[in-house]
N, C-alpha and C. Protein backbone atom coordinates (compact mmCIF):
# COMPACT_ATOMS: atom_id res chain seq x y z
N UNK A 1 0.84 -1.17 0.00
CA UNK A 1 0.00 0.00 0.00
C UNK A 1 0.89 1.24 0.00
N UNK A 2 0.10 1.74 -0.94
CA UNK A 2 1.64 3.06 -0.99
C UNK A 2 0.58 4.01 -0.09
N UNK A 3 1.29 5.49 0.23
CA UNK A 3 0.75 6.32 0.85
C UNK A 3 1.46 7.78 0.50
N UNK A 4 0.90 8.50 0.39
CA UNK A 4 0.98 9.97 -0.50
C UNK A 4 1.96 10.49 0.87
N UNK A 5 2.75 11.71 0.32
CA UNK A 5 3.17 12.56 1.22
C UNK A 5 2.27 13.59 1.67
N UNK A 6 0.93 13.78 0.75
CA UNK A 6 0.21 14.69 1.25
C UNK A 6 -0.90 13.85 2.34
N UNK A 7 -1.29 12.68 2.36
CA UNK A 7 -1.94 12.47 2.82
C UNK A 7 -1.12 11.97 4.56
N UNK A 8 -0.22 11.84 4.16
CA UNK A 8 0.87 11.38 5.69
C UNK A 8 0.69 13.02 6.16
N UNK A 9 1.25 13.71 5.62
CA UNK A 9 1.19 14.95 6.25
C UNK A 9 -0.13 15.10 6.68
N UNK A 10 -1.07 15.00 6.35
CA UNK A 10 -2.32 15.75 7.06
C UNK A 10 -2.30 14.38 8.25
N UNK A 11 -2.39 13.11 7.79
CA UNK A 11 -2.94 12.56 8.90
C UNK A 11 -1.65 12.86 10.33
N UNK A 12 -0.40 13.46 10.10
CA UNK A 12 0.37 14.08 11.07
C UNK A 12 -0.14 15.03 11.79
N UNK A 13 -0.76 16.14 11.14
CA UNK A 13 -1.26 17.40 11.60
C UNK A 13 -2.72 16.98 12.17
N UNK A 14 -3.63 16.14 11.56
CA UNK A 14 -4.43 15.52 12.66
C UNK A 14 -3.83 15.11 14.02
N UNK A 15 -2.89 14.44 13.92
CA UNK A 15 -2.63 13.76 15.57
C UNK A 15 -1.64 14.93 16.33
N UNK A 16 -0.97 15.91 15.51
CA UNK A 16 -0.46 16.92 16.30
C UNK A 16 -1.80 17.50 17.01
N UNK A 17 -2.98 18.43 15.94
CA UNK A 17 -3.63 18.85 16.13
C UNK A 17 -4.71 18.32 17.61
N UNK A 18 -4.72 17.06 17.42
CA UNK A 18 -5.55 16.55 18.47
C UNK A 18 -5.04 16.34 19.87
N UNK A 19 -3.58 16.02 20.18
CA UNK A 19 -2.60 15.90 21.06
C UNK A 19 -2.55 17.30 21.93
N UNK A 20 -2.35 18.46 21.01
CA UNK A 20 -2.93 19.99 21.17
C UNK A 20 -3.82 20.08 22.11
N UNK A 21 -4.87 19.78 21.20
CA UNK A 21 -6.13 19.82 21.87
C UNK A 21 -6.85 19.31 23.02
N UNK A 22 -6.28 18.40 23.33
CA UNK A 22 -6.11 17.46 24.43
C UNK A 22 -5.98 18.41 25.73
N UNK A 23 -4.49 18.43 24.85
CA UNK A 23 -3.80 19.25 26.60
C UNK A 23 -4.31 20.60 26.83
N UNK A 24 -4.76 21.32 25.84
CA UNK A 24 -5.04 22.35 26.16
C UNK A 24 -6.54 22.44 27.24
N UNK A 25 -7.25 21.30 26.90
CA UNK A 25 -8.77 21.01 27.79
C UNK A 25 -7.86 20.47 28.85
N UNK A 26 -7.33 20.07 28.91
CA UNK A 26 -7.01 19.39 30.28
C UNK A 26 -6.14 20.26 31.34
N UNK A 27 -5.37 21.42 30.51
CA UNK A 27 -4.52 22.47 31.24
C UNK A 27 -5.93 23.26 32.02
N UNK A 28 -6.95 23.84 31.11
CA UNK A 28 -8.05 24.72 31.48
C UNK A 28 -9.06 23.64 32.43
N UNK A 29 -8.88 22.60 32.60
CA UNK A 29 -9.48 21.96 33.15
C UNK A 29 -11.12 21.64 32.88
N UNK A 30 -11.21 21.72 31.77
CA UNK A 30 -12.33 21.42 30.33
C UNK A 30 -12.68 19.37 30.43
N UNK A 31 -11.45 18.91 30.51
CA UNK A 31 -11.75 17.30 29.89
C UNK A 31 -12.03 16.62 30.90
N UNK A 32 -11.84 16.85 32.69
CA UNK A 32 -12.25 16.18 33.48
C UNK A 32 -13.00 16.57 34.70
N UNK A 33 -14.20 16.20 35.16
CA UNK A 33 -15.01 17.05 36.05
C UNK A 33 -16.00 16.10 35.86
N UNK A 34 -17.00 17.07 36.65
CA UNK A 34 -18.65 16.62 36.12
C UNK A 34 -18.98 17.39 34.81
N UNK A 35 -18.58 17.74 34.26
CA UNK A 35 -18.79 18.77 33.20
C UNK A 35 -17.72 18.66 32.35
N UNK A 36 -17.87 17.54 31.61
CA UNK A 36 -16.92 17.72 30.34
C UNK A 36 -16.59 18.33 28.85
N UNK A 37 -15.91 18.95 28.48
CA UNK A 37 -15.75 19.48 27.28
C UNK A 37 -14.54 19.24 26.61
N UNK A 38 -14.76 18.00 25.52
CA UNK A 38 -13.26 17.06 25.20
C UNK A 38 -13.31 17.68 23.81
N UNK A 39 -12.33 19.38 23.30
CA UNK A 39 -12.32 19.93 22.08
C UNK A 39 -11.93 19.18 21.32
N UNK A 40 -11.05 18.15 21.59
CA UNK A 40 -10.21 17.52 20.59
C UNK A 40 -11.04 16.15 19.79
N UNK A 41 -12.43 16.06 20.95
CA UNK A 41 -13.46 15.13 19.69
C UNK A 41 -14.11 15.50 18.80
N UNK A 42 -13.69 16.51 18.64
CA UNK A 42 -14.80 17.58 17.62
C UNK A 42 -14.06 17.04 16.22
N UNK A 43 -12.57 16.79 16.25
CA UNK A 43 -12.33 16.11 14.94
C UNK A 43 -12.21 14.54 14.55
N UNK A 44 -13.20 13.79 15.70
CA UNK A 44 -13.49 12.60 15.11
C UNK A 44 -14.15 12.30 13.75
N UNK A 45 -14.74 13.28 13.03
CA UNK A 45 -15.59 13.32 12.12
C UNK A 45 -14.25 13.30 11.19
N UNK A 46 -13.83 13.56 11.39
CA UNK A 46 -12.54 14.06 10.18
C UNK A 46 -12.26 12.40 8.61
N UNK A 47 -12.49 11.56 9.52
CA UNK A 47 -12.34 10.00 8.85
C UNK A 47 -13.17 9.95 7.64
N UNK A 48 -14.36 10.74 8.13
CA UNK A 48 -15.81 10.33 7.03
C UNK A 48 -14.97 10.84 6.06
N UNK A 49 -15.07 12.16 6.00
CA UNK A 49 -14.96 13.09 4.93
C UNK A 49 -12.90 13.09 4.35
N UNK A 50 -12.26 12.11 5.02
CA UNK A 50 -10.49 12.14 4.56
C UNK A 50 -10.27 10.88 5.02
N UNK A 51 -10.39 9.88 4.68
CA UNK A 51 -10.18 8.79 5.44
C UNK A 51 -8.51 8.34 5.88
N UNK A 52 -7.85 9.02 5.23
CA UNK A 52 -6.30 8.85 5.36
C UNK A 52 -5.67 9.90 6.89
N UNK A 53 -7.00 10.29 7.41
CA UNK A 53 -6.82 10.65 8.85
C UNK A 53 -6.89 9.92 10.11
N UNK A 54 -7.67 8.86 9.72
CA UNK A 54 -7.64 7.85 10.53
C UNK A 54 -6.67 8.06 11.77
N UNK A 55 -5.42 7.13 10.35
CA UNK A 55 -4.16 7.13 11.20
C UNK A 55 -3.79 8.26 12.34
N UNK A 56 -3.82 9.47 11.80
CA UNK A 56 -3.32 9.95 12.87
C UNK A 56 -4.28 10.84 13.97
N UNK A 57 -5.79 10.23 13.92
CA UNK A 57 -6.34 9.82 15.09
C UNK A 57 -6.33 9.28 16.07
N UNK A 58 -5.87 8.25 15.68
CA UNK A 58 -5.08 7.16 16.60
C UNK A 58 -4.01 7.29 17.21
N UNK A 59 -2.93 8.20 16.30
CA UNK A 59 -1.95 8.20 16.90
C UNK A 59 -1.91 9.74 18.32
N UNK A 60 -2.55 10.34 17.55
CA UNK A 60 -3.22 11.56 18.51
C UNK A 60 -3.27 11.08 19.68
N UNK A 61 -4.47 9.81 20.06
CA UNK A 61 -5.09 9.69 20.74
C UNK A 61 -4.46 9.07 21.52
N UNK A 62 -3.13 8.49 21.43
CA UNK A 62 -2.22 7.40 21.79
C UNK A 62 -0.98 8.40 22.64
N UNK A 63 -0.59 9.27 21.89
CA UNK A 63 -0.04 10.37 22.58
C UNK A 63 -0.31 10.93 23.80
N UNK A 64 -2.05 11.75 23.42
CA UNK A 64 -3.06 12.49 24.69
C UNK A 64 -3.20 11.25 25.99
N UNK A 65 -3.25 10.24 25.70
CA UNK A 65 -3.26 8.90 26.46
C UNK A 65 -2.03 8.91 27.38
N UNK A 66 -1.02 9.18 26.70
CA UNK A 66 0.09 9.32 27.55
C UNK A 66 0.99 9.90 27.92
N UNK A 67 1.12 11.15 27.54
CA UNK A 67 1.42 12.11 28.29
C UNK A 67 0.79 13.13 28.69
N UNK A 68 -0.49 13.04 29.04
CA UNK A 68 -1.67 14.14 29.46
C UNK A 68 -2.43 13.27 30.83
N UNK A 69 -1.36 12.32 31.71
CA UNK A 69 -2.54 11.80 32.27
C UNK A 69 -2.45 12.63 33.72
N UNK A 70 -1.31 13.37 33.69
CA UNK A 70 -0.96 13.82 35.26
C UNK A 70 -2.28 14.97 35.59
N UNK A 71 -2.86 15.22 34.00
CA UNK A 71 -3.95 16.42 34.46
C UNK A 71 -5.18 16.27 34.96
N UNK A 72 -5.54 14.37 35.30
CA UNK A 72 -6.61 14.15 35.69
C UNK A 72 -6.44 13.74 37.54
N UNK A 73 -7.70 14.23 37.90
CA UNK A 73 -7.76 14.65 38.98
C UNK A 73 -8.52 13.30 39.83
């Protein structure tokens, strides 16, 4: 399976983008409470419409997983 440089790049900037996003709810204290607001699911949708984002959904999510856990309370 080959894979484009444009499409590696975006699915990169997805999992930067979401890793971002992560920490930034979790610095403001947004992602854990009784009251959650997780910004960085807002680009789960992203797959439908680019499917070569997948990947770096996952990898996003694999990141925010582990080095964002000291912000939960």
């Amino acid at each position: 399976m080959r894979t484009s440089t444009k499409s590696l790049v975006l699915s990169a900037a997805v999992a930067a983008l979401y890793a971002v996003l992560s920490y930034f709810s979790g610095i403001f204290g947004l992602a854990y409470g009784p009251i959650q607001i997780r910004l960085s699911e807002a680009l789960c949708v992203l797959p439908f419409l680019f499917p070569s984002t997948a990947g770096g959904l996952f990898i996003g999510c694999l990141i925010s997983n582990k080095d964002f856990r000291a912000f939960r309370t």
